[in-house]
PDB file of N, CA and C in Angstrom:
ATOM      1  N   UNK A   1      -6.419   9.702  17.932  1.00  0.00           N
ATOM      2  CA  UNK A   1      -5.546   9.423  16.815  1.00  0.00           C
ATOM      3  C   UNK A   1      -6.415   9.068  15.610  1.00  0.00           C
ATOM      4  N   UNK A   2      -6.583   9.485  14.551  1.00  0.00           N
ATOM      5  CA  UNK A   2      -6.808   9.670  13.600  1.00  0.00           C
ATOM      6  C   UNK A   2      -6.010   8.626  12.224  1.00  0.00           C
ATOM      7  N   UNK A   3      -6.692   7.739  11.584  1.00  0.00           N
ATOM      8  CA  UNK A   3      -5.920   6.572  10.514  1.00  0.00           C
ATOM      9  C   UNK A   3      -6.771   7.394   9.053  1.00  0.00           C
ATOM     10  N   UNK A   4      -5.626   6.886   8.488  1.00  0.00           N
ATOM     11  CA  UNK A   4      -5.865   6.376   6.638  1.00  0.00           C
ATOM     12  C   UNK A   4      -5.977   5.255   6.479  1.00  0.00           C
ATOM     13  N   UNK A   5      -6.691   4.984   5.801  1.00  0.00           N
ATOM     14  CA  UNK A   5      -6.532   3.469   4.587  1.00  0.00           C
ATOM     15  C   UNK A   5      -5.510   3.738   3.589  1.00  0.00           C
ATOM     16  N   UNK A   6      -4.788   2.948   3.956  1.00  0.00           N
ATOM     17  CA  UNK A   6      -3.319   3.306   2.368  1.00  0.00           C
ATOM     18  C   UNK A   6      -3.854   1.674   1.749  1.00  0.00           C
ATOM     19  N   UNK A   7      -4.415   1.624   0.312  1.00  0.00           N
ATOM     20  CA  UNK A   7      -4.492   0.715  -0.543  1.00  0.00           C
ATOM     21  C   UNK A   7      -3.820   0.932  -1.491  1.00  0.00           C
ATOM     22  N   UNK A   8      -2.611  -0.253  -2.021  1.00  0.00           N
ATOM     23  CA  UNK A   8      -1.741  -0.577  -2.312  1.00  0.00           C
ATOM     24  C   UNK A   8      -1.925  -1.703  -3.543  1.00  0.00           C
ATOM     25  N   UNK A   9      -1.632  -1.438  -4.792  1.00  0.00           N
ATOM     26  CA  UNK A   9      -1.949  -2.314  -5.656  1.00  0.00           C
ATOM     27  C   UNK A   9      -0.533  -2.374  -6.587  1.00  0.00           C
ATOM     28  N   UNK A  10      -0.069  -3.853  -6.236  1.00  0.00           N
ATOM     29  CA  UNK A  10       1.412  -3.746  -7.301  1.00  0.00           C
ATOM     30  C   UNK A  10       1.638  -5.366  -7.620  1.00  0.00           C
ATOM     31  N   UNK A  11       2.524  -5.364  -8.649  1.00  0.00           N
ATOM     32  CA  UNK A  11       2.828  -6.563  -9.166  1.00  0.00           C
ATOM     33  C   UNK A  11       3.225  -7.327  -8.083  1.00  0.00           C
ATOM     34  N   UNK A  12       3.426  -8.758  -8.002  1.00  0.00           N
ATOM     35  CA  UNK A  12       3.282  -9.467  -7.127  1.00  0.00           C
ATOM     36  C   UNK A  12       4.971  -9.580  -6.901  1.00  0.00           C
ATOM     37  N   UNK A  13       5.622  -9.483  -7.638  1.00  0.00           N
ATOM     38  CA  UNK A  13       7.006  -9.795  -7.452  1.00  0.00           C
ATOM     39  C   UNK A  13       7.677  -8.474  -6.918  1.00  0.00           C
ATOM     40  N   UNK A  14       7.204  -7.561  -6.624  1.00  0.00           N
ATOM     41  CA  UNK A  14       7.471  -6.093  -6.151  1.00  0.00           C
ATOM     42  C   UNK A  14       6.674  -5.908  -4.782  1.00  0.00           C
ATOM     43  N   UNK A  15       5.718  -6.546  -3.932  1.00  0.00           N
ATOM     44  CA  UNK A  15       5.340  -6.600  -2.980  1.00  0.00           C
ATOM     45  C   UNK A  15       6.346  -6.685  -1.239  1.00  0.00           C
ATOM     46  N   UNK A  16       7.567  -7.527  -1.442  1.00  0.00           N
ATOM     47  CA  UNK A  16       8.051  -7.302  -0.420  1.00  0.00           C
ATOM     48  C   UNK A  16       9.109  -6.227  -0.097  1.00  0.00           C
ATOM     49  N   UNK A  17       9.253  -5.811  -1.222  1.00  0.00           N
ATOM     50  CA  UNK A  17      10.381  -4.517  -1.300  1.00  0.00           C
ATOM     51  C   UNK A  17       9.459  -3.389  -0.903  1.00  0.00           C
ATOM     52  N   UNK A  18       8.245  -3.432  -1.189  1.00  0.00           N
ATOM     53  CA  UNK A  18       6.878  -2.138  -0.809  1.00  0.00           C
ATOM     54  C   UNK A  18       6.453  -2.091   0.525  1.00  0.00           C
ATOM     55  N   UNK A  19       6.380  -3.252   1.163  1.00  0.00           N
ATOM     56  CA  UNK A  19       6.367  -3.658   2.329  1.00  0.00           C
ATOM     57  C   UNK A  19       7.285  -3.291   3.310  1.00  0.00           C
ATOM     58  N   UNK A  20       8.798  -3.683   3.062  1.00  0.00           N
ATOM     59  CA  UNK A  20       9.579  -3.135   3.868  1.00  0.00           C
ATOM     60  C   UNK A  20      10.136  -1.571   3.509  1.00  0.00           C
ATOM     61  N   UNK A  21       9.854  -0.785   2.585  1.00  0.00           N
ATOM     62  CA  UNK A  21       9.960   0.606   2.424  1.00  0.00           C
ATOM     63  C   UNK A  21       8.339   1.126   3.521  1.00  0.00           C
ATOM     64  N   UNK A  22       7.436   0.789   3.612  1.00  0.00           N
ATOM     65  CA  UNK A  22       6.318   1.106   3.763  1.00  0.00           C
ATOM     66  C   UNK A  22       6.423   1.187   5.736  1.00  0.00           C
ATOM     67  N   UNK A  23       7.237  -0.333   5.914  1.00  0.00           N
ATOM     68  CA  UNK A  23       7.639  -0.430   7.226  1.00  0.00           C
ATOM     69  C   UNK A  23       8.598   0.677   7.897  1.00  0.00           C
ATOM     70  N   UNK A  24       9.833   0.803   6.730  1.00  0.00           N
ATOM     71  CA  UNK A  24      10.571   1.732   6.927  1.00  0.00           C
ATOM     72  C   UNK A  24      10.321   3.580   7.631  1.00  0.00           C
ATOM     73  N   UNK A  25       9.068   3.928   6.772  1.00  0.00           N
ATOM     74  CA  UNK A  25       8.502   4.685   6.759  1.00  0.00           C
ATOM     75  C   UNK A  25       7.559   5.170   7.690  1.00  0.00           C
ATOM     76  N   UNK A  26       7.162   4.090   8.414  1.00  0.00           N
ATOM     77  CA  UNK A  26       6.183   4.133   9.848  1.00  0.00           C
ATOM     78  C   UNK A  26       5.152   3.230   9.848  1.00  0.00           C
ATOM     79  N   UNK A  27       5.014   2.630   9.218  1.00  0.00           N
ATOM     80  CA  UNK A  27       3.978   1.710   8.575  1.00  0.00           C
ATOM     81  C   UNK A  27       4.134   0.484  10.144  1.00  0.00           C
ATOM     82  N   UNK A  28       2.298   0.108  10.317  1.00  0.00           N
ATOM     83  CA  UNK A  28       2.719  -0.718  11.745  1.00  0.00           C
ATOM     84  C   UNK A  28       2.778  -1.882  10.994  1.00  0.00           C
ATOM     85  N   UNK A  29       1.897  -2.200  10.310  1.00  0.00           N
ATOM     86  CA  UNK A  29       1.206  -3.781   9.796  1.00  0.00           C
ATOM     87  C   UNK A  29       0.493  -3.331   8.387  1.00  0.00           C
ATOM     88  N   UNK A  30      -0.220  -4.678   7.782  1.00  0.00           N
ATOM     89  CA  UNK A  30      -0.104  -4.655   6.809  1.00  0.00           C
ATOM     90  C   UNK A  30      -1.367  -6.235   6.524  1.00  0.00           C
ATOM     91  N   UNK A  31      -2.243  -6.374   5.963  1.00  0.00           N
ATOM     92  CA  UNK A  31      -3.002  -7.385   4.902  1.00  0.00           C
ATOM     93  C   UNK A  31      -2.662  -7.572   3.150  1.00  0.00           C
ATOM     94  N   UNK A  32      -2.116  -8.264   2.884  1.00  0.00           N
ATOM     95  CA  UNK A  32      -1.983  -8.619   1.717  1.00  0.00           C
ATOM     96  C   UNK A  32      -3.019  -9.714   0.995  1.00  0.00           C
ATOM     97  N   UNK A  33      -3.452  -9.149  -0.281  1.00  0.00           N
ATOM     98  CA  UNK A  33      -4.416  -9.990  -0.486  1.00  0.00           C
ATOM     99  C   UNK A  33      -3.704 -10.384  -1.722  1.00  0.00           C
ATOM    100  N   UNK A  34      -3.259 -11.806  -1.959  1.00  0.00           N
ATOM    101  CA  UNK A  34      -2.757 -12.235  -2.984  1.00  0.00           C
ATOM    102  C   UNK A  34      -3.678 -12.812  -4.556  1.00  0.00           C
ATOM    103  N   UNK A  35      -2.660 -12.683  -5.760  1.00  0.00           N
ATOM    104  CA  UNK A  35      -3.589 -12.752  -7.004  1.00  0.00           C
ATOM    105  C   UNK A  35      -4.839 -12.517  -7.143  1.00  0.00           C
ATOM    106  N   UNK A  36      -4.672 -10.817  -7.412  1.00  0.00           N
ATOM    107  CA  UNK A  36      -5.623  -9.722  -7.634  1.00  0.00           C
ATOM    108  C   UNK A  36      -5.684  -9.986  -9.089  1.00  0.00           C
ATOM    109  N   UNK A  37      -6.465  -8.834  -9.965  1.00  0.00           N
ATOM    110  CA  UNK A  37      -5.970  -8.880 -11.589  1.00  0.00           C
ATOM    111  C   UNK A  37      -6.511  -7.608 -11.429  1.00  0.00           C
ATOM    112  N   UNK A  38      -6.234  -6.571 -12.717  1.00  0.00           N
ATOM    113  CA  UNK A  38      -6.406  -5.297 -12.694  1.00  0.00           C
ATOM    114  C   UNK A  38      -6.252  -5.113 -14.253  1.00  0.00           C
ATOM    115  N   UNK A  39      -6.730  -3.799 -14.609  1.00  0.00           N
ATOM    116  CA  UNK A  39      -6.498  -3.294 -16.054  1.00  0.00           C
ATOM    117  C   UNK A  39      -6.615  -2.120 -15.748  1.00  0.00           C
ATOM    118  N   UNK A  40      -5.006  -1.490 -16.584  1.00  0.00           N
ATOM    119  CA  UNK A  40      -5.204   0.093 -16.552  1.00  0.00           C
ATOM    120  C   UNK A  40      -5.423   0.107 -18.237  1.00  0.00           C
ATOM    121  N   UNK A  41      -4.979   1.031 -18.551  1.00  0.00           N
ATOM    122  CA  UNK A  41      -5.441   2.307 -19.810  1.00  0.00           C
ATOM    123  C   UNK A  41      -5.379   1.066 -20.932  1.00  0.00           C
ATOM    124  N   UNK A  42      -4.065   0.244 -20.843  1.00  0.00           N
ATOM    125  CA  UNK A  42      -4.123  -0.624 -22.230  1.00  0.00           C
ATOM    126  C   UNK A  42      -5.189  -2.276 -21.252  1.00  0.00           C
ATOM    127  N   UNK A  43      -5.871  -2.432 -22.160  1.00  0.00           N
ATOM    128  CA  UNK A  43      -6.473  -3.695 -21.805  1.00  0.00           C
ATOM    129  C   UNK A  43      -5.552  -4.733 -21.382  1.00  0.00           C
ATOM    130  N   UNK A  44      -5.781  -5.975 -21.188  1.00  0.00           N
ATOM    131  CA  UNK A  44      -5.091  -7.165 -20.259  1.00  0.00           C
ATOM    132  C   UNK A  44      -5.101  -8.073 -21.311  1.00  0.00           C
ATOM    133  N   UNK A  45      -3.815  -8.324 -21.655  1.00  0.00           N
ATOM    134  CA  UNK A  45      -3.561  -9.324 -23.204  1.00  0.00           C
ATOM    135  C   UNK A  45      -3.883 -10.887 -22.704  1.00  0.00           C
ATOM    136  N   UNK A  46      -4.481 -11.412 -23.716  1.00  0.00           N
ATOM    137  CA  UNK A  46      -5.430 -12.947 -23.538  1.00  0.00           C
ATOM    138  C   UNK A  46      -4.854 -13.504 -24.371  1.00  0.00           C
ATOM    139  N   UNK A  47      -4.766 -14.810 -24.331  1.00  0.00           N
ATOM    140  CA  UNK A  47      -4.628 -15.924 -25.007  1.00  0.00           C
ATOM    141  C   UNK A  47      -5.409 -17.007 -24.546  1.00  0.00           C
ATOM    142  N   UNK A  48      -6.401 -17.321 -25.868  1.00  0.00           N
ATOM    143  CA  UNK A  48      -7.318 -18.481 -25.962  1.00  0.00           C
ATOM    144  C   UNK A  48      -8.372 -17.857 -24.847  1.00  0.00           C
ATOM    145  N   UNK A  49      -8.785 -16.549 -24.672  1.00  0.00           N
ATOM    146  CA  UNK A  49      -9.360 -16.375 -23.576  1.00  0.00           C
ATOM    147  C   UNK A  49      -8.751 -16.757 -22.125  1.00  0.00           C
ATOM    148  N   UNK A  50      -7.703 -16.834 -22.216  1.00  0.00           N
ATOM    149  CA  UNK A  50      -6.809 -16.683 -20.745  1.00  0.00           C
ATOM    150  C   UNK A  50      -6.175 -15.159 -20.318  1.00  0.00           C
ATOM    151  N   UNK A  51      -6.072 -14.996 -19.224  1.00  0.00           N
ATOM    152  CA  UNK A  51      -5.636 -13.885 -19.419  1.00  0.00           C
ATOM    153  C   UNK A  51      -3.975 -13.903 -18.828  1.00  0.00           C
ATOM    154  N   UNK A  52      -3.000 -13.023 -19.803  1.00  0.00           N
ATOM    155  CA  UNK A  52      -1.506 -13.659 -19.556  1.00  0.00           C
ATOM    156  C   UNK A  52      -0.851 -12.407 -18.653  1.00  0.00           C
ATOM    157  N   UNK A  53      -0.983 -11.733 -18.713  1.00  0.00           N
ATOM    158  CA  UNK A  53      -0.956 -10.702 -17.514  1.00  0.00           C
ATOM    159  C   UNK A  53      -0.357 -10.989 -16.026  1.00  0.00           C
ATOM    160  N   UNK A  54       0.104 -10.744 -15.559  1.00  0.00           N
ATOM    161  CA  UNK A  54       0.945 -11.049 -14.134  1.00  0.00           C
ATOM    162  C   UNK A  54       0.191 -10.713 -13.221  1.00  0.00           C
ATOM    163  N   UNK A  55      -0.094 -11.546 -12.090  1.00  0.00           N
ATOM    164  CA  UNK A  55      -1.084 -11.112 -10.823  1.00  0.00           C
ATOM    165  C   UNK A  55      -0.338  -9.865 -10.110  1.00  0.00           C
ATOM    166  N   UNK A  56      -1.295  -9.516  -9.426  1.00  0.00           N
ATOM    167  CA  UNK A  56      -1.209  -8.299  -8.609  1.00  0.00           C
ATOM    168  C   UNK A  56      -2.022  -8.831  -7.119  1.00  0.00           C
ATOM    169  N   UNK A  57      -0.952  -7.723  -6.492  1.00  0.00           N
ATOM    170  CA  UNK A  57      -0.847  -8.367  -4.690  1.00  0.00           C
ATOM    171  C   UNK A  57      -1.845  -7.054  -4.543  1.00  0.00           C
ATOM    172  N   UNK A  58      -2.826  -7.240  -3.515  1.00  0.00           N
ATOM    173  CA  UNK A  58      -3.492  -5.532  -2.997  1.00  0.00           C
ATOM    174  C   UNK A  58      -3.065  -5.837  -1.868  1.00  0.00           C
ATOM    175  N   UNK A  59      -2.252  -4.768  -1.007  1.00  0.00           N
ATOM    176  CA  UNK A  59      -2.412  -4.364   0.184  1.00  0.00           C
ATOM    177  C   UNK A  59      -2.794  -3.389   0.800  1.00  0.00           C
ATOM    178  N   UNK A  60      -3.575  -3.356   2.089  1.00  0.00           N
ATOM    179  CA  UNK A  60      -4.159  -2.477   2.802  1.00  0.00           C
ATOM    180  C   UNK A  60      -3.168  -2.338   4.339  1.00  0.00           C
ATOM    181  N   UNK A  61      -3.131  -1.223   4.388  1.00  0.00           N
ATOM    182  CA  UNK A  61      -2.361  -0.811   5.867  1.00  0.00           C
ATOM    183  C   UNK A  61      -3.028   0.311   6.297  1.00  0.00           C
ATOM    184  N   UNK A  62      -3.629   0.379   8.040  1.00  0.00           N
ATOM    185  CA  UNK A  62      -4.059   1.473   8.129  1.00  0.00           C
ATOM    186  C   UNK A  62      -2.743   1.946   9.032  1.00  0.00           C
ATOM    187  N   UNK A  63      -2.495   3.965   8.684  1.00  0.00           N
ATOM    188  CA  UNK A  63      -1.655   4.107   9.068  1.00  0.00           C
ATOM    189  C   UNK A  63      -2.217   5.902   9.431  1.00  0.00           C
ATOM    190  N   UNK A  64      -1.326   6.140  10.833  1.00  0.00           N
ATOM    191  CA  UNK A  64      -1.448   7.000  11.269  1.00  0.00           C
ATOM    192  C   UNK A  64      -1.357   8.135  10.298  1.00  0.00           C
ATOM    193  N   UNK A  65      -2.656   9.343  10.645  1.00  0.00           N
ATOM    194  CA  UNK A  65      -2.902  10.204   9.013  1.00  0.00           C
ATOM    195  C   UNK A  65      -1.286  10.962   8.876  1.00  0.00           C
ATOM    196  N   UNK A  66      -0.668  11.317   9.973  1.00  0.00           N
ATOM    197  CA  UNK A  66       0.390  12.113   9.907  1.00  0.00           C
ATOM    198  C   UNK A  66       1.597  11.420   9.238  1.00  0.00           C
ATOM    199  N   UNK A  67       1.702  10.166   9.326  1.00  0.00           N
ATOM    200  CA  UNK A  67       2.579   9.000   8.979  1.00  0.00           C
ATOM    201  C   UNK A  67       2.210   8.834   7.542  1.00  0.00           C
ATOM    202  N   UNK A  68       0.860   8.850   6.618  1.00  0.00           N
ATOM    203  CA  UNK A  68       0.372   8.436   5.761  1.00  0.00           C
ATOM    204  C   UNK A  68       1.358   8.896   4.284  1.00  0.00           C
ATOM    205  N   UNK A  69       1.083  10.322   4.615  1.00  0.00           N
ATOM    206  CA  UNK A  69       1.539  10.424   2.696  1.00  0.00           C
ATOM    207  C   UNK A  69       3.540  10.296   2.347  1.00  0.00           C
ATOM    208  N   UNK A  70       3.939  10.448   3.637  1.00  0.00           N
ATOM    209  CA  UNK A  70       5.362   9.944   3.711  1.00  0.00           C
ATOM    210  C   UNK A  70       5.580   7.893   3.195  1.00  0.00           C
ATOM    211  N   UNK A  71       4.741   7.072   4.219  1.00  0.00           N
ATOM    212  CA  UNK A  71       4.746   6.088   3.564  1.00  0.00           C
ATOM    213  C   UNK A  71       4.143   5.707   2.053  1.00  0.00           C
ATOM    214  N   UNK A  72       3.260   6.803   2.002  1.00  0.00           N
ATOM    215  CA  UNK A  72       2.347   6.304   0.299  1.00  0.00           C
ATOM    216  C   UNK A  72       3.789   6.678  -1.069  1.00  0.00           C
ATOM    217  N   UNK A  73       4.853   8.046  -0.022  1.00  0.00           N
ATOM    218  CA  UNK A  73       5.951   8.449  -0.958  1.00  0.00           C
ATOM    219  C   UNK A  73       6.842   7.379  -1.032  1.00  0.00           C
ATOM    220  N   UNK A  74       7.339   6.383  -0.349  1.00  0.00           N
ATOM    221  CA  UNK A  74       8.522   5.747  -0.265  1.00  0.00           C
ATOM    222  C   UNK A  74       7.868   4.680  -0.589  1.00  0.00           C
ATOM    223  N   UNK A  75       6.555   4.183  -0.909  1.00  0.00           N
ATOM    224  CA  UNK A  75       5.950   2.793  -1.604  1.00  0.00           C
ATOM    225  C   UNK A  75       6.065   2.896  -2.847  1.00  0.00           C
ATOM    226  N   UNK A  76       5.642   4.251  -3.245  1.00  0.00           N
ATOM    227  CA  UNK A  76       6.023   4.723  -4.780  1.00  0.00           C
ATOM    228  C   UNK A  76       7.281   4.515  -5.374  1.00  0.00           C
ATOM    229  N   UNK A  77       8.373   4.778  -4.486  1.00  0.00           N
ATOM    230  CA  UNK A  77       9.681   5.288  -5.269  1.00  0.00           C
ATOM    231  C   UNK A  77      10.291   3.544  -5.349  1.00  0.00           C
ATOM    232  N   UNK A  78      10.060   3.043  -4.142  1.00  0.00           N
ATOM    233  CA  UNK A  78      10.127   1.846  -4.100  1.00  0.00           C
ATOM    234  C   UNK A  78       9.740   0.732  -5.408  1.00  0.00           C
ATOM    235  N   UNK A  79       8.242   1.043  -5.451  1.00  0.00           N
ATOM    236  CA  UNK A  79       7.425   0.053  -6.367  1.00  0.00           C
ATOM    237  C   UNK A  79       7.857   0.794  -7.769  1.00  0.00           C
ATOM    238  N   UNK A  80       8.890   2.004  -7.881  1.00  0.00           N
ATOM    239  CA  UNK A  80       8.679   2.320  -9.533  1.00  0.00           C
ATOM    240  C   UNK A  80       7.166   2.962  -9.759  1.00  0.00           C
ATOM    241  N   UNK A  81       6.195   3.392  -9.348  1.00  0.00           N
ATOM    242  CA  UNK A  81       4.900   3.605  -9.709  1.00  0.00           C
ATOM    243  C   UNK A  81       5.197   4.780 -10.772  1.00  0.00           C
ATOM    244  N   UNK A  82       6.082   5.736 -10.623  1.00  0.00           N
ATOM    245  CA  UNK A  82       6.090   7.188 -11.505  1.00  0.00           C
ATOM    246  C   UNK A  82       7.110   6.517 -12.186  1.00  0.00           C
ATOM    247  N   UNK A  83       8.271   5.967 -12.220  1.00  0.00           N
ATOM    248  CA  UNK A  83       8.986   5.453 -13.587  1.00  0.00           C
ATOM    249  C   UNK A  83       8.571   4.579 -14.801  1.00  0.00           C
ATOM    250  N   UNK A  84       7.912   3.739 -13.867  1.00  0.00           N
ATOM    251  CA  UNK A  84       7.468   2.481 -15.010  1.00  0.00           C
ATOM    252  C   UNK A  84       6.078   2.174 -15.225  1.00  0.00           C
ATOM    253  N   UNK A  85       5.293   2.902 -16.138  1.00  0.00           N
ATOM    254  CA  UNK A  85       3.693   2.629 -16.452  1.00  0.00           C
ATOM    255  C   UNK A  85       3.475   1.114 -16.248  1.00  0.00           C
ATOM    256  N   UNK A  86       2.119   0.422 -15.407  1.00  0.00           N
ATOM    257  CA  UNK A  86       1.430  -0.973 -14.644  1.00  0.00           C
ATOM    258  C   UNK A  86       2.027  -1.277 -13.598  1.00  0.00           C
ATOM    259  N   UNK A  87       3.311  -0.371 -13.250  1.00  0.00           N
ATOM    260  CA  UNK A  87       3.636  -1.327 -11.857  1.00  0.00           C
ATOM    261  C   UNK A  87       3.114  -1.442 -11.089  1.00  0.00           C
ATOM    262  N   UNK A  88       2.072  -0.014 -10.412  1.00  0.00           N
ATOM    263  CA  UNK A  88       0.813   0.278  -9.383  1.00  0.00           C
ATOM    264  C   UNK A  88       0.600   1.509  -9.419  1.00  0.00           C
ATOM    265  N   UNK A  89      -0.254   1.419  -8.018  1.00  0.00           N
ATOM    266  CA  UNK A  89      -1.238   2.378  -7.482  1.00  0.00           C
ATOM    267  C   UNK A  89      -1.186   2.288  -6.173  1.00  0.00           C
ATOM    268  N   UNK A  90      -1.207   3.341  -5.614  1.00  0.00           N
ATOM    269  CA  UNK A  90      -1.161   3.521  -3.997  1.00  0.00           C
ATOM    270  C   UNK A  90      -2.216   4.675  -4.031  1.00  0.00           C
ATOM    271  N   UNK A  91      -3.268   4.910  -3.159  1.00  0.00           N
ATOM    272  CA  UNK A  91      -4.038   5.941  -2.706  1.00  0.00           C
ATOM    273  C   UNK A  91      -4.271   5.691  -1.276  1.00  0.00           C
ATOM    274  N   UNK A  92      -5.284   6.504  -0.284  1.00  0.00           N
ATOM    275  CA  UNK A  92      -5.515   6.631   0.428  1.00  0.00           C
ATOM    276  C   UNK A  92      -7.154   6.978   1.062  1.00  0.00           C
ATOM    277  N   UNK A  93      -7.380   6.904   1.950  1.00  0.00           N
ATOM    278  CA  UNK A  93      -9.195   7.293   1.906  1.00  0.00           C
ATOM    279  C   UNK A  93      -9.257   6.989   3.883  1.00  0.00           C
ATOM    280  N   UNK A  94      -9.958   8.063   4.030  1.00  0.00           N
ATOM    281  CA  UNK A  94     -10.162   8.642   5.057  1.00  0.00           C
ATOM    282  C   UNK A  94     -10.617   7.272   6.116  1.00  0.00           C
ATOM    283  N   UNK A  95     -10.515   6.923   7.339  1.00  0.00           N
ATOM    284  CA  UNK A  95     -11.009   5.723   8.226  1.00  0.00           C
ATOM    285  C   UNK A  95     -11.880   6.795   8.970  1.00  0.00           C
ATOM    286  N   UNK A  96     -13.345   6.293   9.183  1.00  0.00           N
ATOM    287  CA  UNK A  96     -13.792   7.019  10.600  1.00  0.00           C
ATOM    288  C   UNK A  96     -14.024   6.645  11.808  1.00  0.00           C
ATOM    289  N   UNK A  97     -13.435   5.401  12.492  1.00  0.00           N
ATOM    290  CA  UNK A  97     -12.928   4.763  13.275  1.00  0.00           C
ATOM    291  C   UNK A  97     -12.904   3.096  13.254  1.00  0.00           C
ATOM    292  N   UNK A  98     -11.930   3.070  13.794  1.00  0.00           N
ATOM    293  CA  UNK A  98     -11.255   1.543  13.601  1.00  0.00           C
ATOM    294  C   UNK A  98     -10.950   1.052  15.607  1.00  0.00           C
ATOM    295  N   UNK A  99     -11.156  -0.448  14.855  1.00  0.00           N
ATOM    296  CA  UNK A  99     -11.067  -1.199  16.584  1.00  0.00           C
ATOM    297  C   UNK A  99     -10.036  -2.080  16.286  1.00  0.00           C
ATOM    298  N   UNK A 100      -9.618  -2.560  17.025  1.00  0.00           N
ATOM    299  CA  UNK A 100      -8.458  -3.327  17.205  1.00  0.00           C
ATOM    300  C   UNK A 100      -7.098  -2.737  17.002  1.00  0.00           C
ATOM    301  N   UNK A 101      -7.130  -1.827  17.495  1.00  0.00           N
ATOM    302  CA  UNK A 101      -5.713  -1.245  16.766  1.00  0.00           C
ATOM    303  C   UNK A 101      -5.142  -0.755  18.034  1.00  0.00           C
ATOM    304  N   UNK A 102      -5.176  -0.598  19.424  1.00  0.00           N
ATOM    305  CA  UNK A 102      -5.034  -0.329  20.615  1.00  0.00           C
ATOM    306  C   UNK A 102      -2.985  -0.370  20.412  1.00  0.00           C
ATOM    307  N   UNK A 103      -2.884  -1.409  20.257  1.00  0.00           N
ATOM    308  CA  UNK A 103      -1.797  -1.406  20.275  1.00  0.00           C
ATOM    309  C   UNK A 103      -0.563  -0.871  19.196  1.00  0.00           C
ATOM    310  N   UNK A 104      -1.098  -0.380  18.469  1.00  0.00           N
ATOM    311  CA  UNK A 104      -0.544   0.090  16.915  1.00  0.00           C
ATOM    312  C   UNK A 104      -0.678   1.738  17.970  1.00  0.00           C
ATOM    313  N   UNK A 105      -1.431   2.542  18.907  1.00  0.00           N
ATOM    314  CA  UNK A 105      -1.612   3.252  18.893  1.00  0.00           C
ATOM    315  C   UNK A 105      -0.673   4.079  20.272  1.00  0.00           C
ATOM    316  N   UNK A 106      -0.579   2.772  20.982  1.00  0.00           N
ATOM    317  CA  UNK A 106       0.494   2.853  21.941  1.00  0.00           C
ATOM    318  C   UNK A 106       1.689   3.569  21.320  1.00  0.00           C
ATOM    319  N   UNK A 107       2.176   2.606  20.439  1.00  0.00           N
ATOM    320  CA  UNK A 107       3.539   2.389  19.429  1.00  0.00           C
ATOM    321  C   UNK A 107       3.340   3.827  18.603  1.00  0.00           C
ATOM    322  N   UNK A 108       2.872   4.271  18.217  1.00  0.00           N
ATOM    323  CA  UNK A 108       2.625   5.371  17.044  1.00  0.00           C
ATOM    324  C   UNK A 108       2.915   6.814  18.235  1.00  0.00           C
ATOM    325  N   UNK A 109       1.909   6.533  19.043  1.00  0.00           N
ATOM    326  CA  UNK A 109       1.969   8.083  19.923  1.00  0.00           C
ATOM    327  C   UNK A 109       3.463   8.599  19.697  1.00  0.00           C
ATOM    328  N   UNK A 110       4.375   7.654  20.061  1.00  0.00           N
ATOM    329  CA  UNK A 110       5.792   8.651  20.344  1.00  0.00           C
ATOM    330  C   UNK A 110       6.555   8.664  18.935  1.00  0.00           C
ATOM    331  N   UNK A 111       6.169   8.229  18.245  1.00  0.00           N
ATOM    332  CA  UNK A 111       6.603   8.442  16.785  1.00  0.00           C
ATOM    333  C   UNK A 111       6.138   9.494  16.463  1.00  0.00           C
ATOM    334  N   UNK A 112       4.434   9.633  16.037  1.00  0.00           N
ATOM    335  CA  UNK A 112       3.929  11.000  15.912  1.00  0.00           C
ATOM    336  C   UNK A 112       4.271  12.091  16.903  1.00  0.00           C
ATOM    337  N   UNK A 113       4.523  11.918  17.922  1.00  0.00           N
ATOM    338  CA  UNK A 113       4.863  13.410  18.681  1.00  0.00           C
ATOM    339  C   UNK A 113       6.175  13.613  18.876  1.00  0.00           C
ATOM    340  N   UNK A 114       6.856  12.578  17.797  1.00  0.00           N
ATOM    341  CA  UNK A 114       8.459  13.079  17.531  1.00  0.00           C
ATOM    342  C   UNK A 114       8.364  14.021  16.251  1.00  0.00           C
ATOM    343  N   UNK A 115       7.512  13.519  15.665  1.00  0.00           N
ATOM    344  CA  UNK A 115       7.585  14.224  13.906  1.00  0.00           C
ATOM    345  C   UNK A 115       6.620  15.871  14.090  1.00  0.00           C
ATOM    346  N   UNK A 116       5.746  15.769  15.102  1.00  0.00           N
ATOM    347  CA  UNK A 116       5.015  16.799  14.996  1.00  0.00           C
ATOM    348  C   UNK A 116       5.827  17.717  15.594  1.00  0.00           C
TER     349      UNK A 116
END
């Protein structure tokens, strides 16, 4: 069985709705790393040298490759990413093997050889 890295970058108040679309989707588990900061195209507005900008949650889920770009679709539609410019970013990047996951892999087999 074969994983992605799905990294997940969205406003912090939009994180559990991404989560449970992501779950929805096939997603086993999930690391959230709370108050990230990020800058896309327009810079990150400051005051007094503070920066006023809203934190950002990163999450990482590794997820079966066949399972992958279906959950990266329903994190999107979820998080707004194509409607609303800063909400996030979702990509993906290849794993070339991972440990601890024995049991994520149990659980996945009959999912993936329902969809395939």
């Amino acid at each position: 069985m074969h994983f992605k890295l799905i990294i997940i970058m969205t406003e912090d108040e939009s994180t559990q709705k991404i989560l449970a679309a992501a779950r929805e989707a096939g997603a086993t588990g999930c690391t959230v790393l709370n108050q990230a900061r990020g800058e896309g195209i327009k810079p990150a507005k400051t005051f007094l040298g503070l920066s006023i900008d809203s934190q950002v949650d990163v999450v990482l889920m590794l997820a079966e490759e066949h399972l992958s770009r279906e959950i990266m679709e329903q994190v999107a539609v979820a998080g707004e990413f194509d409607e609303t410019p800063g909400t996030g970013i979702a990509f993906q990047i290849d794993v070339e093997d991972a440990i601890g996951v024995r049991h994520q892999i149990q659980a996945l087999t009959e999912v993936v050889e329902e969809r395939l």
